[in-house]
N, C-alpha and C. Protein backbone atom coordinates (compact mmCIF):
# COMPACT_ATOMS: atom_id res chain seq x y z
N UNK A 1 0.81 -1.19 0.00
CA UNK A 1 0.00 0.00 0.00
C UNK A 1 0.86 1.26 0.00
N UNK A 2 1.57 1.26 0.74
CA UNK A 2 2.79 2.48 0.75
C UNK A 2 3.52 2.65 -0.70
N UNK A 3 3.92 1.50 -1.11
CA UNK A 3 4.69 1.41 -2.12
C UNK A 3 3.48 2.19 -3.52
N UNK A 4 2.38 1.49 -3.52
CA UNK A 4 1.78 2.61 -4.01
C UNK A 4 0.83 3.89 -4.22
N UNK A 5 0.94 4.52 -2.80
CA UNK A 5 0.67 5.86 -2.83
C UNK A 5 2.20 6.70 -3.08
N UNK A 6 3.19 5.64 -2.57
CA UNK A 6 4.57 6.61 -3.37
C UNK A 6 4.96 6.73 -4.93
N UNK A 7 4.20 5.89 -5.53
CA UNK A 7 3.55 6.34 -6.89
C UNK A 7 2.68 7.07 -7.54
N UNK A 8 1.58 6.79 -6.79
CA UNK A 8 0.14 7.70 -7.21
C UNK A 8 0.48 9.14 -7.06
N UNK A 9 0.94 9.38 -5.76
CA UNK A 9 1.32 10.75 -4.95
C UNK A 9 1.60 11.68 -6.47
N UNK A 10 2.73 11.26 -6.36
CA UNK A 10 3.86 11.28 -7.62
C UNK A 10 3.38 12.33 -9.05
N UNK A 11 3.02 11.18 -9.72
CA UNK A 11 2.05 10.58 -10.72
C UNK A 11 1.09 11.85 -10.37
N UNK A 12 -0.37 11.94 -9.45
CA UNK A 12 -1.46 13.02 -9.69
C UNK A 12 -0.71 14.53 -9.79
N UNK A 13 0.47 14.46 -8.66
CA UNK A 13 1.16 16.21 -8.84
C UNK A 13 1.65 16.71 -10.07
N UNK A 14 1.97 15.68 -10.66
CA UNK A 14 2.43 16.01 -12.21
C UNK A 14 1.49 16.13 -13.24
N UNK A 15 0.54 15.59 -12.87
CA UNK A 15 -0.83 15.56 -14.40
C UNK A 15 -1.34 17.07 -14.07
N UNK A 16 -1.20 17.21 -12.35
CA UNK A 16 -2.14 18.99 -12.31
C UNK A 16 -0.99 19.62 -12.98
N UNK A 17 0.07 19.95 -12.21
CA UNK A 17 0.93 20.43 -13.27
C UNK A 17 1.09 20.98 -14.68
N UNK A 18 0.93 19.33 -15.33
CA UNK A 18 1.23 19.44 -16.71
C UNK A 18 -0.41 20.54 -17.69
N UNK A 19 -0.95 19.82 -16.80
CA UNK A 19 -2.70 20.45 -16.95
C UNK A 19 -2.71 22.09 -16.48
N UNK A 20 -2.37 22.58 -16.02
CA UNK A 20 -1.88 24.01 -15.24
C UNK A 20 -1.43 24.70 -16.09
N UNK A 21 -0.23 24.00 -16.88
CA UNK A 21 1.03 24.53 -17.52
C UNK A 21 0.60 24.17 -19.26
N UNK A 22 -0.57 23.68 -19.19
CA UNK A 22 -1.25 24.37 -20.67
C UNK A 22 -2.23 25.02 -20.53
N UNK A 23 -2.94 25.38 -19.83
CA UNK A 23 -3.76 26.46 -19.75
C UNK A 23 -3.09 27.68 -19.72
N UNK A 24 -1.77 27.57 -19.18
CA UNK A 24 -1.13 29.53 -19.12
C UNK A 24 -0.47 29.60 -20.66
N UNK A 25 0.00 28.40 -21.29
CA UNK A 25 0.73 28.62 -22.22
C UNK A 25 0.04 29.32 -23.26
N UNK A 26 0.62 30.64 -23.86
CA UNK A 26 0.43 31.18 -24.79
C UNK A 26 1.06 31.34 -25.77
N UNK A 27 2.16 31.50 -26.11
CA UNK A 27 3.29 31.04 -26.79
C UNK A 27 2.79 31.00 -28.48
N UNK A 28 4.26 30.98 -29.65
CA UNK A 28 3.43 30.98 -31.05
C UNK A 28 3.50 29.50 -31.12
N UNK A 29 2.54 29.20 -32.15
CA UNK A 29 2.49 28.19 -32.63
C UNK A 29 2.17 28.13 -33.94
N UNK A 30 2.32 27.08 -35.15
CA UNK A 30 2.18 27.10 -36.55
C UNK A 30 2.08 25.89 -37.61
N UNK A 31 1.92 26.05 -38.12
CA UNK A 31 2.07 24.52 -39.11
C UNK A 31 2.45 25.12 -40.69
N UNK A 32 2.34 23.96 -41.34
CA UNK A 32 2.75 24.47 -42.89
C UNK A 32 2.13 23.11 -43.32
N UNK A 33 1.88 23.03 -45.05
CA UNK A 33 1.63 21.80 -45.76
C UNK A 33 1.48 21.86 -47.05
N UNK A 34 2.00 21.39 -48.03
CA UNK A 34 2.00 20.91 -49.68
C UNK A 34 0.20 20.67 -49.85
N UNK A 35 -0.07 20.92 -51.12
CA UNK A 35 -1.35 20.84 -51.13
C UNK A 35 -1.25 19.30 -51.85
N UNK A 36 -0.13 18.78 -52.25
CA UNK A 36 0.03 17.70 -52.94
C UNK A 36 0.85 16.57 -52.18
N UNK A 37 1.50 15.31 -52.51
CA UNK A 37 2.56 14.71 -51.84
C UNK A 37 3.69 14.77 -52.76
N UNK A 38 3.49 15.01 -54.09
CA UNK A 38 4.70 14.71 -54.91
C UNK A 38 3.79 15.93 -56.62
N UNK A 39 5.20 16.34 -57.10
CA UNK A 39 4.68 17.02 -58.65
C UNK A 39 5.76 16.90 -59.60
N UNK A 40 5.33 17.30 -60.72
CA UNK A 40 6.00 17.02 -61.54
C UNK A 40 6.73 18.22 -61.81
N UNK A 41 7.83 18.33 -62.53
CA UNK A 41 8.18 19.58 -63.01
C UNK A 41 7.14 20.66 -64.15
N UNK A 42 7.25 21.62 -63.83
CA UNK A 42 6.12 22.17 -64.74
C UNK A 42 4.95 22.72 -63.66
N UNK A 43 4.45 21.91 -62.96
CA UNK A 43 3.42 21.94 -62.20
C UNK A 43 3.74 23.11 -61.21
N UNK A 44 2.33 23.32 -60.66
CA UNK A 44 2.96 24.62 -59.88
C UNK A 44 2.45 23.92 -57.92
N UNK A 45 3.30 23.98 -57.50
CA UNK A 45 3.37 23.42 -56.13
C UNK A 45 2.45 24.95 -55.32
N UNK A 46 1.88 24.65 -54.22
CA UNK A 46 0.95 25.11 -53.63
C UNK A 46 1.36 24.61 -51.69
N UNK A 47 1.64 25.98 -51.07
CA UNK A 47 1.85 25.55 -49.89
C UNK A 47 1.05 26.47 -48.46
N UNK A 48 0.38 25.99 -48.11
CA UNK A 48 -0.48 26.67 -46.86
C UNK A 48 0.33 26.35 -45.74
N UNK A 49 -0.27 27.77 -44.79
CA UNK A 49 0.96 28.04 -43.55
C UNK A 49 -0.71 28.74 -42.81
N UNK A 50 -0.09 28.32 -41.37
CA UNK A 50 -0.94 29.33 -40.81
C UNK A 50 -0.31 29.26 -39.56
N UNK A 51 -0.36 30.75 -38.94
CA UNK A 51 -0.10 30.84 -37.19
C UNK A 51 -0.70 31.54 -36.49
N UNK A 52 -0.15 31.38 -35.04
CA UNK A 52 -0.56 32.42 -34.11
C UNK A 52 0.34 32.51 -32.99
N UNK A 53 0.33 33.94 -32.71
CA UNK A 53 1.70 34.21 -32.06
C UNK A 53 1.20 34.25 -30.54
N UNK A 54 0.21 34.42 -30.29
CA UNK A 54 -0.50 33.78 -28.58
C UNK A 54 -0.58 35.70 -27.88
N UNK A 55 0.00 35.26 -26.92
CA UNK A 55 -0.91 36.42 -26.11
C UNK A 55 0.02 38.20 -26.85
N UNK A 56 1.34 37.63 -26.68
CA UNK A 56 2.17 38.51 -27.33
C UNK A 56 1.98 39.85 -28.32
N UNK A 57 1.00 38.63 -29.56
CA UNK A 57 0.31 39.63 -30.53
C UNK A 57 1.00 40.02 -31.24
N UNK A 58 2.48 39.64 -31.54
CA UNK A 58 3.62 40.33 -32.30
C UNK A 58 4.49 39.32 -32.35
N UNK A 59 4.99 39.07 -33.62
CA UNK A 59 6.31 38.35 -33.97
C UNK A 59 6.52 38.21 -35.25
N UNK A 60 7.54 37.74 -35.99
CA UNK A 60 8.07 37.63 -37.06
C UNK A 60 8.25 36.16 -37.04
N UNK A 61 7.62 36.04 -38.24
CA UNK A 61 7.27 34.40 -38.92
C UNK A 61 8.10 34.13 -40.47
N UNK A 62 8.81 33.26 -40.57
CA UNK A 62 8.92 33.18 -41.92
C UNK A 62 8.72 31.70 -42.81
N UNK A 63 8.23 31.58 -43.48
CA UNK A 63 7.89 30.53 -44.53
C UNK A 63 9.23 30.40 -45.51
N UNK A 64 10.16 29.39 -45.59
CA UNK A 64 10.96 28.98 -46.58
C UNK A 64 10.29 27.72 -47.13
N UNK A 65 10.25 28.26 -48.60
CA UNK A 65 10.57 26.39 -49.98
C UNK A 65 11.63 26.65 -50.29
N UNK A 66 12.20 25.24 -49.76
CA UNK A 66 13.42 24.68 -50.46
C UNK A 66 13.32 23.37 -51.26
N UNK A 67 14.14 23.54 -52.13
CA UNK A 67 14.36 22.56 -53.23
C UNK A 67 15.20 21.41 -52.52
N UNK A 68 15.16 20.50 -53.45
CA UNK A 68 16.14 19.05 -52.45
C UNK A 68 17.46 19.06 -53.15
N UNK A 69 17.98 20.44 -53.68
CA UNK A 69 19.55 21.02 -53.27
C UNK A 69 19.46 21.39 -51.82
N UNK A 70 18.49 22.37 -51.33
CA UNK A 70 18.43 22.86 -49.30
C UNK A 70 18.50 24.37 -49.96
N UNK A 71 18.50 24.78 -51.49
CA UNK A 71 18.55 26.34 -52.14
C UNK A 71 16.87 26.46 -51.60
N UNK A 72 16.66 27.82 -51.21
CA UNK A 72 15.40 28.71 -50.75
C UNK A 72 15.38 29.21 -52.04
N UNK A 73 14.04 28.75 -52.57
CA UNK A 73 13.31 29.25 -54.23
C UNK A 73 12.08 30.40 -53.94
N UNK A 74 11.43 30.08 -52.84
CA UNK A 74 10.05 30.93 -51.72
C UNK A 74 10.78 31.47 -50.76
N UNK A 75 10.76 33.09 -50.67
CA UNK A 75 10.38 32.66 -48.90
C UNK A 75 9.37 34.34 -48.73
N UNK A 76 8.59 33.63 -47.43
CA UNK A 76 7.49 34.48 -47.30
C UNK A 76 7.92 34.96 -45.80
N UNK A 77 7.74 36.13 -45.80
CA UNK A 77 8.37 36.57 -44.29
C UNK A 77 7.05 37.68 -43.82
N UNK A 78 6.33 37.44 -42.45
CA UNK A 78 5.41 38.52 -42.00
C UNK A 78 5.44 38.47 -40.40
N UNK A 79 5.58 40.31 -40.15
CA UNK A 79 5.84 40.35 -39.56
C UNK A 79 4.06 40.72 -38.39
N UNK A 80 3.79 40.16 -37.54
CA UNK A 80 2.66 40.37 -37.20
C UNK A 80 2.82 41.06 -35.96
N UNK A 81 1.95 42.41 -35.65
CA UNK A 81 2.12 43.47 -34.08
C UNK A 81 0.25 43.66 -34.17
N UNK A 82 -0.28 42.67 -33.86
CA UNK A 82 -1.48 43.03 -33.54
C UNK A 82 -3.13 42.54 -34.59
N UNK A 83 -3.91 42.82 -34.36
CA UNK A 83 -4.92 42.77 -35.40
C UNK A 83 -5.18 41.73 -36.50
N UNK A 84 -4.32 40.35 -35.50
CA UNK A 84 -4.98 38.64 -35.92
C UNK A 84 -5.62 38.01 -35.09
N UNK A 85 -6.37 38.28 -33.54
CA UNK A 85 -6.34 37.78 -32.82
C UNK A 85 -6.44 35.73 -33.02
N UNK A 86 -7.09 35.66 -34.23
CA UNK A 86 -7.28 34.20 -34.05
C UNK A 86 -6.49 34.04 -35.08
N UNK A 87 -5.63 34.16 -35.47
CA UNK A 87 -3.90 33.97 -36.32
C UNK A 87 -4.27 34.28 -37.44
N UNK A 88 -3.25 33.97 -38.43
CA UNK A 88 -3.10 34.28 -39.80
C UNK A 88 -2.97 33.18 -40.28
N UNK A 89 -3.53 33.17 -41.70
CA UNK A 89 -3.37 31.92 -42.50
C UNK A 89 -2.97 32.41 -44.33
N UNK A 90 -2.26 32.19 -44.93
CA UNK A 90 -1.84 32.68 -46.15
C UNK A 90 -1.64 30.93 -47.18
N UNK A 91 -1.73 31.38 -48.54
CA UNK A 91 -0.83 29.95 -49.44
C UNK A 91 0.16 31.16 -50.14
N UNK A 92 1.29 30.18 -50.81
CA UNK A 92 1.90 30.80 -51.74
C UNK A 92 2.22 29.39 -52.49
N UNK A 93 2.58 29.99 -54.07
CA UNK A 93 2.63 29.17 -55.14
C UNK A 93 3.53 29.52 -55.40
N UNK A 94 4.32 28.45 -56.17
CA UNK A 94 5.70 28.21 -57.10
C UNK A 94 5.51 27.25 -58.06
N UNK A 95 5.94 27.73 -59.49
CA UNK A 95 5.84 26.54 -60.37
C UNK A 95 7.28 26.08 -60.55
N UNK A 96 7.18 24.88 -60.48
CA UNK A 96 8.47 24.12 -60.56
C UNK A 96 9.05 24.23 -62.54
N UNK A 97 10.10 24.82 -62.41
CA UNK A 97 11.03 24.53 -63.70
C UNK A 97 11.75 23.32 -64.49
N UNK A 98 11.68 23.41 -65.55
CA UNK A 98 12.69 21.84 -65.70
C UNK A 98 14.00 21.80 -65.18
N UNK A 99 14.64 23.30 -64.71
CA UNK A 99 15.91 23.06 -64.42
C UNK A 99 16.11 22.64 -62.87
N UNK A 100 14.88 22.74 -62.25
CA UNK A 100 15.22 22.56 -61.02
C UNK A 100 15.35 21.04 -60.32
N UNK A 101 15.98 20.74 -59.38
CA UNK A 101 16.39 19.68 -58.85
C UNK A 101 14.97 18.48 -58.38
N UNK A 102 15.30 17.52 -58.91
CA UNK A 102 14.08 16.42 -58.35
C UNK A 102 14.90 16.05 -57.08
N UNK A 103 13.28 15.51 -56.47
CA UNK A 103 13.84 15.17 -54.68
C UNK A 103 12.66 15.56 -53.86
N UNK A 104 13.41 15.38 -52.98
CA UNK A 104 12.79 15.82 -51.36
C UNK A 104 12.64 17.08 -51.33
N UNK A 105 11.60 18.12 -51.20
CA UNK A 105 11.17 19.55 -51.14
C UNK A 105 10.55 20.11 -49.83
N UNK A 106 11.16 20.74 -49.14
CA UNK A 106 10.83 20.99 -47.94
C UNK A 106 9.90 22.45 -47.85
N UNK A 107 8.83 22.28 -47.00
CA UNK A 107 8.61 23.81 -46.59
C UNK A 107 8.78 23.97 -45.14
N UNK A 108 9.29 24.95 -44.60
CA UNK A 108 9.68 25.34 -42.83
C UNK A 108 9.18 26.11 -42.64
N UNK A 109 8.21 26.61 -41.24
CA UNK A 109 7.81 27.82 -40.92
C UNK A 109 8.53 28.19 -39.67
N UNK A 110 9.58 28.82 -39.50
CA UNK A 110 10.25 29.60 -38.72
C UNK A 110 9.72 30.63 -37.56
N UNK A 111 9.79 30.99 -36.45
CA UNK A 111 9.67 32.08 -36.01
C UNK A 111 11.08 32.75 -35.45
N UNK A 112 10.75 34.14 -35.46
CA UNK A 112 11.92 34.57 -34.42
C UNK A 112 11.34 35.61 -33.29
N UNK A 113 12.50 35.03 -32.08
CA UNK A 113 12.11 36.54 -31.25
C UNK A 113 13.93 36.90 -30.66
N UNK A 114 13.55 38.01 -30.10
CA UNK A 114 14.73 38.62 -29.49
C UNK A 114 15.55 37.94 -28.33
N UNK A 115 16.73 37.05 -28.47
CA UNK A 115 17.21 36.74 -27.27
C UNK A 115 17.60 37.62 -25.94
N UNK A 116 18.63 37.35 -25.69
CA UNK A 116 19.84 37.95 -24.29
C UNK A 116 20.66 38.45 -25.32
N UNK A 117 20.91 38.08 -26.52
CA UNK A 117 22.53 38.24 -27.01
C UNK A 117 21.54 38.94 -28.34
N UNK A 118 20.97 37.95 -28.87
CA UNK A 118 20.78 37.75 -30.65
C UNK A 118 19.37 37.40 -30.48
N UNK A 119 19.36 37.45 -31.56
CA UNK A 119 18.08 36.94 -32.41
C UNK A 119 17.81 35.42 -32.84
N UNK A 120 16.98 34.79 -32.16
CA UNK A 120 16.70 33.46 -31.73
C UNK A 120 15.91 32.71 -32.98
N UNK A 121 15.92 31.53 -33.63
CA UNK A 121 14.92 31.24 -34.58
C UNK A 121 14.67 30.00 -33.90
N UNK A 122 13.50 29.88 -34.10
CA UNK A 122 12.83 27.97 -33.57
C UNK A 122 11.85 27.66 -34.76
N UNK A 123 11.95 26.64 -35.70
CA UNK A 123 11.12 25.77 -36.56
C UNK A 123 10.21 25.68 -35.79
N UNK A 124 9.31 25.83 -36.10
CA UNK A 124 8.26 25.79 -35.99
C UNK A 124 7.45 24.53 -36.19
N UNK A 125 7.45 24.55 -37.66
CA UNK A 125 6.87 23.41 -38.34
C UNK A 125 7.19 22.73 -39.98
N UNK A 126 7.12 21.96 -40.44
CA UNK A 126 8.42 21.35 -41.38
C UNK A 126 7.78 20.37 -42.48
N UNK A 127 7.42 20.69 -43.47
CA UNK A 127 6.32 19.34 -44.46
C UNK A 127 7.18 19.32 -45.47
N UNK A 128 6.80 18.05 -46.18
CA UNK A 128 8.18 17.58 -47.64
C UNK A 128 7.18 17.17 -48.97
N UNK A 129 7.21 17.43 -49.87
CA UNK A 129 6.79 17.12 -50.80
C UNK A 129 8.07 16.58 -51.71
N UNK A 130 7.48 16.17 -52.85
CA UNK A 130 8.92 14.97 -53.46
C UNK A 130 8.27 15.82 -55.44
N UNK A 131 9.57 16.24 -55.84
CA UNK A 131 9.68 16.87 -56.70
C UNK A 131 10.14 15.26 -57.90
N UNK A 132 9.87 14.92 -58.97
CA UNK A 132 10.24 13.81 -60.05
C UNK A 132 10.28 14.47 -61.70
């Protein structure tokens, strides 16, 4: 019996916790996604992004497509101070060339904020489409 309330104990202080500590979190959050899984050259690739920067109300977001060289062909950069309360959502299009590289095609949605020193970036969120 001891042995397990020195578990349970444990165990319930951490679920309030963890339960506590998403209700305050406000923080950005984001995603990204290919409207396709794979295209051909020629075709024009299609990529939706959407965020929200939480209680803050302000931050700088950026959207890179990269080709499966890791070369940035897109990039969408916005800077948001207010007047999304329930986030932003945008697409942007690129038509793929014959010269460009077949492969693995990444889109990243980035944020940044201001460190101690520098200027901090955290991925956000990260989808691949396959270029042939």
């Amino acid at each position: 019996m001891i042995v397990t309330l020195l578990f349970v104990l444990p165990a319930l202080s951490f679920s309030s916790f963890v339960s506590a500590a998403g209700k305050h979190y406000t923080g950005p959050w984001g995603t990204c996604w290919f409207d396709k899984d794979s295209y051909a050259k020629g075709e024009t690739m299609s990529v939706s992004f959407q965020f929200y920067w939480g209680t803050a109300n302000k931050g700088w977001f950026e959207l890179d497509l990269k080709n499966a060289n890791g070369g940035i062909v897109l990039r969408s950069q916005m800077y948001v101070y207010g007047g999304y309360p329930d986030g932003y959502r945008d697409t942007v299009t690129y038509t793929i060339s014959s010269g460009d590289p077949a492969g693995t095609w990444t889109a990243e949605l980035t944020y940044n904020f201001a460190g101690k020193k520098q200027m901090k970036t955290v991925v956000e969120a990260m989808t691949e489409a396959t270029v042939y």
